[in-house]
N, C-alpha and C. Protein backbone atom coordinates (compact mmCIF):
# COMPACT_ATOMS: atom_id res chain seq x y z
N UNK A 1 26.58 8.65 -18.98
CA UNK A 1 27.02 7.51 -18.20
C UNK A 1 27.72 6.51 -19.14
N UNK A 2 28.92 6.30 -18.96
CA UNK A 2 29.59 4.65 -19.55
C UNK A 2 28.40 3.79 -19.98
N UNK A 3 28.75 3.00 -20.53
CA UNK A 3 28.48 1.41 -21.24
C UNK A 3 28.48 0.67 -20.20
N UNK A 4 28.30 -0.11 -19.18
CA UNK A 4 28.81 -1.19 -18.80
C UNK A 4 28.16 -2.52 -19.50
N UNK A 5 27.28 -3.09 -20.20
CA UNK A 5 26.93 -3.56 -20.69
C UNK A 5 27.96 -4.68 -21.12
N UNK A 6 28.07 -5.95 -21.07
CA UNK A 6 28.82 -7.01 -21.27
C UNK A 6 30.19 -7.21 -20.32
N UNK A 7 30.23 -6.36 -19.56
CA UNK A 7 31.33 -6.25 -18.29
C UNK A 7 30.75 -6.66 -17.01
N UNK A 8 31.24 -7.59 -16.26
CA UNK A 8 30.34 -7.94 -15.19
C UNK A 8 30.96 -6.75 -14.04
N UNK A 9 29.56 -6.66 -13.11
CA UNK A 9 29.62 -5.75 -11.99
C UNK A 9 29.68 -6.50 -10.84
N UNK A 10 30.03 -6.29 -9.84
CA UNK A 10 30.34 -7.23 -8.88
C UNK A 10 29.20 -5.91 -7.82
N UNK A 11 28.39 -6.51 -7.13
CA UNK A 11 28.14 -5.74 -5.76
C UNK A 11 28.04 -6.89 -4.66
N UNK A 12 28.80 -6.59 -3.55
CA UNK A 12 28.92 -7.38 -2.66
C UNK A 12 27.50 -7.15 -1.76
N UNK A 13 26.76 -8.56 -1.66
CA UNK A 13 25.44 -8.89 -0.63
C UNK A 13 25.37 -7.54 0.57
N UNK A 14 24.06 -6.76 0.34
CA UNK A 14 23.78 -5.83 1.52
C UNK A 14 24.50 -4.76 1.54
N UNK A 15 24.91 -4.40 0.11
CA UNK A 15 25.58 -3.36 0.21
C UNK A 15 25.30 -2.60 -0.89
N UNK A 16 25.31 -1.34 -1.17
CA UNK A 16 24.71 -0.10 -2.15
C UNK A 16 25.68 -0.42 -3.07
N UNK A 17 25.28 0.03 -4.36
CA UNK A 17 25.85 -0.13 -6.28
C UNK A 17 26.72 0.79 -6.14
N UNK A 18 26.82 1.59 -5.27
CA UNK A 18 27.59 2.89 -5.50
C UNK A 18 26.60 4.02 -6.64
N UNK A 19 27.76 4.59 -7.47
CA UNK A 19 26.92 5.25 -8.58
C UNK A 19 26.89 4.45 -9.40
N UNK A 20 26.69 3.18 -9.63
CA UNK A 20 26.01 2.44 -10.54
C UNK A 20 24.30 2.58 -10.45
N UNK A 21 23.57 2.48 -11.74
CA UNK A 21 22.23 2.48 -11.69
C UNK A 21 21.91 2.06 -12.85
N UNK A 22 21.12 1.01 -12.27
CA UNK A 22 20.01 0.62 -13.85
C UNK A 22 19.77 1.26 -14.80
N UNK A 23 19.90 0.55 -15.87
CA UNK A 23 19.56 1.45 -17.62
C UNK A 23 18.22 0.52 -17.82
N UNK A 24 17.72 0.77 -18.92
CA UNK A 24 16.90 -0.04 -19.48
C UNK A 24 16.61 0.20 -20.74
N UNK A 25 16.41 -0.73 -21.89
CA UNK A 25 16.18 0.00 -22.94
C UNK A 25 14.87 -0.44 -23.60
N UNK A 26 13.70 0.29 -24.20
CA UNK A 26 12.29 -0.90 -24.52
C UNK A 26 12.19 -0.35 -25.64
N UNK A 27 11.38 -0.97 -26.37
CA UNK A 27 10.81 -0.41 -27.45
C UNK A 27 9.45 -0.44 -27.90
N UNK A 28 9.06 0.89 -27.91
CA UNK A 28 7.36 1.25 -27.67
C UNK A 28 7.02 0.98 -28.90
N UNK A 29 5.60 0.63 -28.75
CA UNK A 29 4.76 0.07 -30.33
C UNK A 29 3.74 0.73 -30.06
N UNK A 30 3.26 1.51 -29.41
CA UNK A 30 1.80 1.83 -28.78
C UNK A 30 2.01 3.26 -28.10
N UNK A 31 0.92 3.19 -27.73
CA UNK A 31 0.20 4.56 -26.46
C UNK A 31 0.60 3.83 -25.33
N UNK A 32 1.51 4.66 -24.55
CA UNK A 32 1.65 4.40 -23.34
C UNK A 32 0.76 4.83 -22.67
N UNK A 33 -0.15 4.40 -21.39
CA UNK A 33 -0.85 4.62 -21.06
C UNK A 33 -0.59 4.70 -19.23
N UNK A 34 0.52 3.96 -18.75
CA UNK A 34 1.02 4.09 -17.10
C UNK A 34 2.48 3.93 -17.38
N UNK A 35 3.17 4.01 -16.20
CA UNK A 35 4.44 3.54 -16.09
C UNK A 35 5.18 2.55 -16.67
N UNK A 36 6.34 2.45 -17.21
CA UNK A 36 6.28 0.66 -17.37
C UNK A 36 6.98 0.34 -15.62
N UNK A 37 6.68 -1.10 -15.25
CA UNK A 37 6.77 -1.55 -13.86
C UNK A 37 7.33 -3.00 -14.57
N UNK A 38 7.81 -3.37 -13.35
CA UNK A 38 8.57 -4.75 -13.33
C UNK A 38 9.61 -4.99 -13.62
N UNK A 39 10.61 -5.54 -13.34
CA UNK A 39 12.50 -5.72 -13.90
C UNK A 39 12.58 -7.62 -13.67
N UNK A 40 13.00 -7.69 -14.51
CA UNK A 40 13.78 -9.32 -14.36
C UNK A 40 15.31 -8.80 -14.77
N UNK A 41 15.91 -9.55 -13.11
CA UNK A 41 17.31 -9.13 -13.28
C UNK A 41 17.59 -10.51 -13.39
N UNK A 42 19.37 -10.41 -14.10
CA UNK A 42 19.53 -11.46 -14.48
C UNK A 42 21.12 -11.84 -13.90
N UNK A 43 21.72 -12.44 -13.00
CA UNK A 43 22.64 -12.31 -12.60
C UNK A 43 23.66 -13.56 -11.63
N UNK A 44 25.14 -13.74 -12.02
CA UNK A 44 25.23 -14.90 -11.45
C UNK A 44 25.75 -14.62 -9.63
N UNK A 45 25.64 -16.07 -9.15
CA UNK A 45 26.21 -15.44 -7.92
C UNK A 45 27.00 -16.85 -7.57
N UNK A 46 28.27 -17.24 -6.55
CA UNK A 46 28.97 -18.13 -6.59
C UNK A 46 28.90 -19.49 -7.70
N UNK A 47 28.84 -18.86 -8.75
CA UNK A 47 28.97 -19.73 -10.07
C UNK A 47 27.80 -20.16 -11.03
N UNK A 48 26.80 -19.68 -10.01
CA UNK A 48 25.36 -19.79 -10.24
C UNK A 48 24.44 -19.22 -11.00
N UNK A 49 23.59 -19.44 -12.04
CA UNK A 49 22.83 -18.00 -12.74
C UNK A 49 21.46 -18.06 -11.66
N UNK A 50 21.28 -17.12 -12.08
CA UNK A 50 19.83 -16.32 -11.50
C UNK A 50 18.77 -15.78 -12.17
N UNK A 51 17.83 -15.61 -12.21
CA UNK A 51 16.83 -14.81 -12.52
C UNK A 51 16.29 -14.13 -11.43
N UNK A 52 16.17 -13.47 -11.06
CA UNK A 52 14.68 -12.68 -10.18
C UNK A 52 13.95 -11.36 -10.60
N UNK A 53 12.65 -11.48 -10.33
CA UNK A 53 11.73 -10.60 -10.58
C UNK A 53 11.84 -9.06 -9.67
N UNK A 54 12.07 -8.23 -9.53
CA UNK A 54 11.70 -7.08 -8.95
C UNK A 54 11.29 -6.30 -8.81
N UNK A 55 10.53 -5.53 -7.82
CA UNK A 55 10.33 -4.20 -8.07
C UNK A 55 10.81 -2.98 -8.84
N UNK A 56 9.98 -2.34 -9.87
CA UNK A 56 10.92 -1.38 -10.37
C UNK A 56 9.90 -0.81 -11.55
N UNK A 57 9.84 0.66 -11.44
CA UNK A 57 8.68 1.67 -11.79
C UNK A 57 9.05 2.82 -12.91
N UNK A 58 8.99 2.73 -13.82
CA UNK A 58 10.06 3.77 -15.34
C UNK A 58 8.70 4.83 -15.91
N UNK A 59 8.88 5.89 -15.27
CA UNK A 59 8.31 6.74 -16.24
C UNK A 59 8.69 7.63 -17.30
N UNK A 60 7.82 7.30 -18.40
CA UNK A 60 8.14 7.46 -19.97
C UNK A 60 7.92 8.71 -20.08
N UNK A 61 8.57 9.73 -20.67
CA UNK A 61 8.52 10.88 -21.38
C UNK A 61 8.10 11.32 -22.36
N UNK A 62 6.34 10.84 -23.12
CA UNK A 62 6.09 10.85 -24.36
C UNK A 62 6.26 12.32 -24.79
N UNK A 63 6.80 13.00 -24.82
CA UNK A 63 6.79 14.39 -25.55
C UNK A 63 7.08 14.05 -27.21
């Protein structure tokens, strides 16, 4: 998948990303022990910044 990272995405209110989809990147120090859960998105909207909290569930691949 592309970079988009520092390019703003535009999705217009009530409507699907298309094939856009969340990345995420963390960095483990430990034993994972569940999912990681939770997203703070960060995003402006008519000139405005935002924060909001969301739903959102990443399971880790410790192999």
């Amino acid at each position: 998948m592309p970079d988009h990272a520092g390019r703003p995405l535009v999705i217009r209110g009530h409507h699907d990303s298309g094939d856009y989809h969340a990345m995420v990147r963390v960095r483990i120090v430990g034993h994972i022990a569940e999912h990681l859960s939770g997203c703070r998105v960060n995003y402006t909207q008519g000139g405005n910044r935002y924060t909001q909290e969301v739903h959102c569930d990443y399971a880790l691949d410790m192999k």
